[in-house]
C-alpha atoms as a PDB file:
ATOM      1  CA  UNK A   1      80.655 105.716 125.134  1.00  0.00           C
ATOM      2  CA  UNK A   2      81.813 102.994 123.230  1.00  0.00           C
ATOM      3  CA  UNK A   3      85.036 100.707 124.608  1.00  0.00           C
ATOM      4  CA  UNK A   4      87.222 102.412 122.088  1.00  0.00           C
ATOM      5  CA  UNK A   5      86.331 106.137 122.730  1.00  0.00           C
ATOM      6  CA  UNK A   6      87.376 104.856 126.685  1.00  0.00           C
ATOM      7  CA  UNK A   7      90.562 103.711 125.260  1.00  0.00           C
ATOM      8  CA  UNK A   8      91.279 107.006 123.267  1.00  0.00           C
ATOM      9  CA  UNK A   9      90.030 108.831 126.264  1.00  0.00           C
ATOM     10  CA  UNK A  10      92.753 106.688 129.142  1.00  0.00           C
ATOM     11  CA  UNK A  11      89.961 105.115 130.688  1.00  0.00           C
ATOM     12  CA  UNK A  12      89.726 101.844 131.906  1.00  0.00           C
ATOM     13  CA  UNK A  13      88.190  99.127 128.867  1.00  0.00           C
ATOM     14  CA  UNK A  14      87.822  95.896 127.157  1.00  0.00           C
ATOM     15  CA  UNK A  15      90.485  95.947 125.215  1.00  0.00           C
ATOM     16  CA  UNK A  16      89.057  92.409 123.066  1.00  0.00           C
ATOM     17  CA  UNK A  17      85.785  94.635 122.108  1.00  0.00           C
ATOM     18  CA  UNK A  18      85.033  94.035 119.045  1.00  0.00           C
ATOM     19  CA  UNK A  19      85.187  97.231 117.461  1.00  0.00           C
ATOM     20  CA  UNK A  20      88.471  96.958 118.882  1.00  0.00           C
ATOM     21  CA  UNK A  21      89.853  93.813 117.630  1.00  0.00           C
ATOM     22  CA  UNK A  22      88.398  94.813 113.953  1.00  0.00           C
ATOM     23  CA  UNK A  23      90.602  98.231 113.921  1.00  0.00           C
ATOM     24  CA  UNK A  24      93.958  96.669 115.156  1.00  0.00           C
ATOM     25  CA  UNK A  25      94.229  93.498 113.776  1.00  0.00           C
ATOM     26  CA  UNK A  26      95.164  94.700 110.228  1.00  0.00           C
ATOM     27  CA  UNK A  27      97.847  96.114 111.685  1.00  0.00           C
ATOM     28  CA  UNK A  28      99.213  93.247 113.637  1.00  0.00           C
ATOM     29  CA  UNK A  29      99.308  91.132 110.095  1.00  0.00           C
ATOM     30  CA  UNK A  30     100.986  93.538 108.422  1.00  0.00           C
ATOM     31  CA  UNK A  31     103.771  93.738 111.348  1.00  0.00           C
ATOM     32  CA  UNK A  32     104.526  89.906 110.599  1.00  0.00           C
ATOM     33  CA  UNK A  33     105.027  90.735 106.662  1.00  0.00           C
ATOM     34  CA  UNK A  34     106.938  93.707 107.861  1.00  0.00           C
ATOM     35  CA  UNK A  35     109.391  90.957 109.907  1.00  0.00           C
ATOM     36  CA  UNK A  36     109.699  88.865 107.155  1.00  0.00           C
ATOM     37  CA  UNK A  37     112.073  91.313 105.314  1.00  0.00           C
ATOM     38  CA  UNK A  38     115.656  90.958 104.350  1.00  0.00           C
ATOM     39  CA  UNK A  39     117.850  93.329 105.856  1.00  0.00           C
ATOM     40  CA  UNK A  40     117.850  94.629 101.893  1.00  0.00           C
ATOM     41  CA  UNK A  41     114.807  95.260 101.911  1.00  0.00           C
ATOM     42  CA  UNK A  42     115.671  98.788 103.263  1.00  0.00           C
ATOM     43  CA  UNK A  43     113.250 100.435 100.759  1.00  0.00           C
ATOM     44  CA  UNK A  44     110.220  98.317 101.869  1.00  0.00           C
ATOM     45  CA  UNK A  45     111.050  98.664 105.602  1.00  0.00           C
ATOM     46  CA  UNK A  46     110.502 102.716 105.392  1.00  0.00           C
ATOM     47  CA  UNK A  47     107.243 101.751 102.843  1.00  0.00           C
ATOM     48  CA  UNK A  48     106.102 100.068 105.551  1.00  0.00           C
ATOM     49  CA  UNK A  49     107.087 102.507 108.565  1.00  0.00           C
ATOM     50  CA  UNK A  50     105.351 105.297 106.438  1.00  0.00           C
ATOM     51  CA  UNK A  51     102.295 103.658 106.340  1.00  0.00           C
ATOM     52  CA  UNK A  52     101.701 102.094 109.366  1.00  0.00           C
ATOM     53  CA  UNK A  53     103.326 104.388 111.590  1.00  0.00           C
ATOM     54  CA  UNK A  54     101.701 107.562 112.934  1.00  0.00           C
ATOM     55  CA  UNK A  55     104.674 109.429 112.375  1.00  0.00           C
ATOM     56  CA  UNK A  56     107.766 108.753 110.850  1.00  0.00           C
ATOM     57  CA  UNK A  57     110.662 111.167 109.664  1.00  0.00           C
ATOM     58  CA  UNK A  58     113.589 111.082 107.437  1.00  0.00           C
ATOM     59  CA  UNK A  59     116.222 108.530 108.186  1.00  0.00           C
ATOM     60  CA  UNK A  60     114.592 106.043 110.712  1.00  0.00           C
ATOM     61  CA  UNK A  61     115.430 102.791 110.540  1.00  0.00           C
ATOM     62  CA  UNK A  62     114.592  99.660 112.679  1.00  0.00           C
ATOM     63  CA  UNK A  63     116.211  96.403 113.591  1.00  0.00           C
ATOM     64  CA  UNK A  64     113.791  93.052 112.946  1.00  0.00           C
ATOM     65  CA  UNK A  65     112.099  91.696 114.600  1.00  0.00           C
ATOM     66  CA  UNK A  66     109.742  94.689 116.001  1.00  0.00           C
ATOM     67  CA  UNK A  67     106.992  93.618 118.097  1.00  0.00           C
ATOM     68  CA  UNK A  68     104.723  96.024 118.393  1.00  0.00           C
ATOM     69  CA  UNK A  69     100.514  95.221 119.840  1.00  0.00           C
ATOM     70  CA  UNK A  70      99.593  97.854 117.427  1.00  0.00           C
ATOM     71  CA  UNK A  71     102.161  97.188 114.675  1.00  0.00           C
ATOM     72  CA  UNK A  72     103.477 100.750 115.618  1.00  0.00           C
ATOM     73  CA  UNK A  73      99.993 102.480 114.780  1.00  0.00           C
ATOM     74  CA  UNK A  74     100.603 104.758 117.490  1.00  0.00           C
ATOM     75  CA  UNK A  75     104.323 105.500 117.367  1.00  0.00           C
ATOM     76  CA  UNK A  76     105.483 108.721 116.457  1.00  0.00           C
ATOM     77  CA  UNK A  77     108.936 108.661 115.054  1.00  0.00           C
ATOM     78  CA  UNK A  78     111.048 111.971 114.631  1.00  0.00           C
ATOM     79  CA  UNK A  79     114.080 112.152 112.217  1.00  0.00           C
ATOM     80  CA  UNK A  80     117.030 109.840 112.700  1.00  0.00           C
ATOM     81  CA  UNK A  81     115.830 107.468 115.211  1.00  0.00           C
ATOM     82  CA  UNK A  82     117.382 104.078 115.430  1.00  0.00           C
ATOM     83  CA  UNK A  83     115.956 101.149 117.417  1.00  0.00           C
ATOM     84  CA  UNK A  84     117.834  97.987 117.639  1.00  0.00           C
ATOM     85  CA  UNK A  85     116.815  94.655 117.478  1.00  0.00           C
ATOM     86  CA  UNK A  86     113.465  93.174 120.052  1.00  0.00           C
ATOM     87  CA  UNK A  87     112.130  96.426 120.500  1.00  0.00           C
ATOM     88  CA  UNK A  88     109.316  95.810 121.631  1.00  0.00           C
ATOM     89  CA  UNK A  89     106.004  98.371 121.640  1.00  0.00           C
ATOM     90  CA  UNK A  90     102.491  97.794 124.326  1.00  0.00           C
ATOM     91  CA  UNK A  91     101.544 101.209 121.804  1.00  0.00           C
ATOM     92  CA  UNK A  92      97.799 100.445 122.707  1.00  0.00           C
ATOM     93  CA  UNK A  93      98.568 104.250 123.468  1.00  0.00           C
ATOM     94  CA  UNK A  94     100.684 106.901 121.683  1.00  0.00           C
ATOM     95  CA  UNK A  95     104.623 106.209 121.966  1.00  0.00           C
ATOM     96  CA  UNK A  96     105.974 109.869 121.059  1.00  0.00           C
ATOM     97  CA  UNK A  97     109.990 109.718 120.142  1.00  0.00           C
ATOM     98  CA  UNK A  98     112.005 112.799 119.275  1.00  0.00           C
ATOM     99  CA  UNK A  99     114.959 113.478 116.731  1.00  0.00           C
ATOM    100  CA  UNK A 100     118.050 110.936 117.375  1.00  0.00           C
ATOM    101  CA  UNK A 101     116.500 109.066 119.981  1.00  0.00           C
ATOM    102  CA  UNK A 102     118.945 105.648 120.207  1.00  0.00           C
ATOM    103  CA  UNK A 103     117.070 102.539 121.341  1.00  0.00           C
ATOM    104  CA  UNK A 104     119.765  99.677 122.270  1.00  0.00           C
ATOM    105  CA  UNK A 105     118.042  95.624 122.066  1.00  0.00           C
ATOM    106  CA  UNK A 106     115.189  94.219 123.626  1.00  0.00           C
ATOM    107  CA  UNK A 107     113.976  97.715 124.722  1.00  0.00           C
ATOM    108  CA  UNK A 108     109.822  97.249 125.862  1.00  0.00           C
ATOM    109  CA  UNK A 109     108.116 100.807 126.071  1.00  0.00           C
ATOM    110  CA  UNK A 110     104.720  99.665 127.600  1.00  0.00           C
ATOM    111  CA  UNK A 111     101.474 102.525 127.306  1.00  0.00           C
ATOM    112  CA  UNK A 112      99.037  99.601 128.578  1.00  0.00           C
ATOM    113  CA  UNK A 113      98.147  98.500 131.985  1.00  0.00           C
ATOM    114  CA  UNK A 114      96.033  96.135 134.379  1.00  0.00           C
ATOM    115  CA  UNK A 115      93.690  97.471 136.992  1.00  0.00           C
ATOM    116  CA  UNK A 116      95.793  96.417 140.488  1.00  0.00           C
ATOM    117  CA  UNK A 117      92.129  95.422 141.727  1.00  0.00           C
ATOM    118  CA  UNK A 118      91.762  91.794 141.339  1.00  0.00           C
ATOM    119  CA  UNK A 119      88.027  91.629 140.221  1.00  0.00           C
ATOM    120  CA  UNK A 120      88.841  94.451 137.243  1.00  0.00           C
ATOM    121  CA  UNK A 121      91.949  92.671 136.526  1.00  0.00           C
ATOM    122  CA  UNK A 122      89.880  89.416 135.822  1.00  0.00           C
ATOM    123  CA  UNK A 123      87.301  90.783 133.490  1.00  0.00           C
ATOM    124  CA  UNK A 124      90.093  91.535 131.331  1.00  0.00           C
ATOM    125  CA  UNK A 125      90.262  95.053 131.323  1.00  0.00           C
ATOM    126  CA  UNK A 126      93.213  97.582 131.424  1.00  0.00           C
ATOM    127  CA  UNK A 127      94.133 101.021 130.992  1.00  0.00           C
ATOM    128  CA  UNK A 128      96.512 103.130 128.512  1.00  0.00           C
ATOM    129  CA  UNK A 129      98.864 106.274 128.992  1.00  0.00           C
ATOM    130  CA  UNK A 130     100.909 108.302 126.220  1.00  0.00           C
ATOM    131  CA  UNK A 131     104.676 107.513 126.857  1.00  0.00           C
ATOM    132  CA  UNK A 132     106.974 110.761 125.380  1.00  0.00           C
ATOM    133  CA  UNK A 133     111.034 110.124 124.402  1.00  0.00           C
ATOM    134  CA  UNK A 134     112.514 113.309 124.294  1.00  0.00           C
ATOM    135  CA  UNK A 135     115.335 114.351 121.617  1.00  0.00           C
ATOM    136  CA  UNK A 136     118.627 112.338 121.335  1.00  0.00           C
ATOM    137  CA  UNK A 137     117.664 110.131 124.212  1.00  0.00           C
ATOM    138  CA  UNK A 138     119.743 106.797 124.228  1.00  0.00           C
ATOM    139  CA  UNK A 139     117.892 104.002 125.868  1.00  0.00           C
ATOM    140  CA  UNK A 140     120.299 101.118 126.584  1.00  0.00           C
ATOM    141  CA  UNK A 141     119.563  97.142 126.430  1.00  0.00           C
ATOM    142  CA  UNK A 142     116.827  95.616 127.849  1.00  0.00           C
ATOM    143  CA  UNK A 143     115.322  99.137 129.262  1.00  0.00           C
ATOM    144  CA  UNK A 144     111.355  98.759 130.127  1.00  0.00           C
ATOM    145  CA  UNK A 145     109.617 101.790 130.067  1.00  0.00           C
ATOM    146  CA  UNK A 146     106.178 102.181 131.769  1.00  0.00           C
ATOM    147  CA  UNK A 147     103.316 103.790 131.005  1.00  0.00           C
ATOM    148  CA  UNK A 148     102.366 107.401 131.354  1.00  0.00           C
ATOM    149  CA  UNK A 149     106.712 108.132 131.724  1.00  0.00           C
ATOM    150  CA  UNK A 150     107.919 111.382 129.773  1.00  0.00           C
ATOM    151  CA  UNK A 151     112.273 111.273 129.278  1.00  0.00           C
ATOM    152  CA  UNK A 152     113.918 114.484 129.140  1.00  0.00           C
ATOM    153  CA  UNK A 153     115.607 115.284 125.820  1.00  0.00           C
ATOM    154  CA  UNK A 154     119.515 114.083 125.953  1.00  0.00           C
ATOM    155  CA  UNK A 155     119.227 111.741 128.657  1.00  0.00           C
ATOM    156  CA  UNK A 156     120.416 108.292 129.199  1.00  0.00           C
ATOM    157  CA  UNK A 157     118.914 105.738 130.615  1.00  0.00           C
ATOM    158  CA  UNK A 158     121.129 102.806 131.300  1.00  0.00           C
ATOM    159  CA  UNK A 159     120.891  98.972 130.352  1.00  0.00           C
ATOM    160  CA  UNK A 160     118.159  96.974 132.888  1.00  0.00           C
ATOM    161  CA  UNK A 161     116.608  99.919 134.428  1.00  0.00           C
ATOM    162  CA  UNK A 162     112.827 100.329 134.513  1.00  0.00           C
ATOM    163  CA  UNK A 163     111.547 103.700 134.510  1.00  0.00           C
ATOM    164  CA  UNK A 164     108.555 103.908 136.221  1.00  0.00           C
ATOM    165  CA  UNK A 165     107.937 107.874 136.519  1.00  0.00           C
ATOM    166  CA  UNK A 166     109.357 110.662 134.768  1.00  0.00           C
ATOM    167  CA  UNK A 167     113.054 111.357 134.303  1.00  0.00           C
ATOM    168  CA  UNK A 168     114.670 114.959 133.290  1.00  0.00           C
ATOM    169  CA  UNK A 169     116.534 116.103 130.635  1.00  0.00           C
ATOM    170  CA  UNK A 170     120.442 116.100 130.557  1.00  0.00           C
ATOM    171  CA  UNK A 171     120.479 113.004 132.952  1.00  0.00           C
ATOM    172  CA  UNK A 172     122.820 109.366 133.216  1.00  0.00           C
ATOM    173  CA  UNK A 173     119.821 107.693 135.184  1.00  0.00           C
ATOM    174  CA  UNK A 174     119.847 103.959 136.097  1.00  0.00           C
ATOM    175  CA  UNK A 175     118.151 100.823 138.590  1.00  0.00           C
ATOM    176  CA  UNK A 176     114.615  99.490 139.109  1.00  0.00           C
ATOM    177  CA  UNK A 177     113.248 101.372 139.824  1.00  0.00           C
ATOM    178  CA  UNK A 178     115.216 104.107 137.871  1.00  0.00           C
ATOM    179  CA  UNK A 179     116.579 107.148 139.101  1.00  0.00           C
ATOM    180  CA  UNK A 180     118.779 109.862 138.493  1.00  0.00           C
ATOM    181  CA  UNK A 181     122.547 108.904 139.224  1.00  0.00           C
ATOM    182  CA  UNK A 182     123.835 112.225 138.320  1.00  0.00           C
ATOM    183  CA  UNK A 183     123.837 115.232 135.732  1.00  0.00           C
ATOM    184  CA  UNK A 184     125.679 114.722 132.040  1.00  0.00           C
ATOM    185  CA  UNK A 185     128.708 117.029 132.439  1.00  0.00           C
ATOM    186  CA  UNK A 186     131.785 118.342 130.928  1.00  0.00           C
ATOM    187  CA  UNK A 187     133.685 115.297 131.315  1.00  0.00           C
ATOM    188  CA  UNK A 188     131.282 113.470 128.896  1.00  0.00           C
ATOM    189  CA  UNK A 189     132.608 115.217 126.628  1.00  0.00           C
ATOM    190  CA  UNK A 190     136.287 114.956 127.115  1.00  0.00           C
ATOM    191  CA  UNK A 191     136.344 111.004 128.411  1.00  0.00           C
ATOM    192  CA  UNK A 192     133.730 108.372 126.537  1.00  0.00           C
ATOM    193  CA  UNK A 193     134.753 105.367 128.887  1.00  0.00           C
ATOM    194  CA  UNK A 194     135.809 105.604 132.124  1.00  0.00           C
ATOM    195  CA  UNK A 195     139.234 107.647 131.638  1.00  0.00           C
ATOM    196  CA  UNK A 196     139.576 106.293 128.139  1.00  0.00           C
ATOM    197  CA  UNK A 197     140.110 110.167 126.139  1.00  0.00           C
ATOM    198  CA  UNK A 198     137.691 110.891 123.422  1.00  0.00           C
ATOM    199  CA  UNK A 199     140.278 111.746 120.308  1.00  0.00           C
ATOM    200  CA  UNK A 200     138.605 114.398 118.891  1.00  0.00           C
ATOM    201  CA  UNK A 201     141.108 115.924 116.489  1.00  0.00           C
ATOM    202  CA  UNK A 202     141.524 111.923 115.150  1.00  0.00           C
ATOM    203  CA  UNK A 203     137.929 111.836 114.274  1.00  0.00           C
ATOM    204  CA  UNK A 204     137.933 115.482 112.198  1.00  0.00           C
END
């Protein structure tokens, strides 16, 4: 089995094989042309997510810069997803994001990791785990999101936390490590900050 069937496979290998470094570093040169755009450049930004991307739908649009070890070769975007800026991608693995998924900045969803055994960690070698974003998930700033994690459609996840292990759908969920803090309810709908009123006949 060669080191990149083990990586397809989620099974510890060298990730500088090679065969490896020959299949993902065309992708990794055409991320840095991709961060060179203007924010103009609006038609060459979804050229470029088209191409590179595994997936992309209809109305996705990114924030530069995107860092990405893969250039995003492995995401899978659904319609309407917006990432702000920093958002950062280990996709060494398959990053699978739903319809209206919200990414706030310097967001780091992670599918890669080291051995904790210190004489596998030194040769180098690691591990990778699909990572699966639910519909309209918001992610807030600076969320890191480990590998192997599925996020239940609708959820929130809230600014700092790291999830480390699965979270469900319809859930505010916060901390590091992050957890459930409590269901999304009624009153989400009628208050959008503290008791601040959501005006919903102003905004017909």
């Amino acid at each position: 089995m060669t080191q990149y069937e083990r990586m397809i496979k989620g099974l510890i290998y060298d990730p500088n094989d090679k065969e490896i470094m020959q299949e993902q570093f065309p992708f990794t040169e055409k991320l840095w042309e991709f961060n060179q755009l203007k924010p103009s450049d609006f038609e060459k930004k979804q050229a470029y997510m088209k191409e590179v991307f595994a997936q992309c739908g209809e109305n996705c649009y990114i924030e530069l810069p995107l860092r990405a070890n893969w250039g995003g070769h492995h995401l899978h975007l659904g319609n309407n997803v917006y990432a702000n800026i920093n958002l950062t991608l280990v996709d060494d693995a398959h990053i699978y994001v739903g319809d209206g998924v919200m990414f706030g900045p310097n967001v780091t969803i992670a599918t890669a990791n080291h051995p904790i055994d210190p004489e596998l960690r030194a040769k180098g070698l690691q591990y990778v785990k699909d990572v699966h974003i639910e519909e309209n998930v918001w992610i807030c700033a600076g969320v890191i999101v480990c590998p192997g994690v599925r996020i239940g459609k609708n959820s929130v996840i809230a600014a700092g936390s790291v999830v480390t292990e699965d979270i469900p759908e319809n859930v505010l969920a916060a901390g590091s490590p992050c957890r459930v803090k409590r269901k999304i309810s009624e009153r989400d709908r009628e208050y959008f900050y503290q008791n601040e009123k959501v005006d919903w006949e102003e905004m017909k």
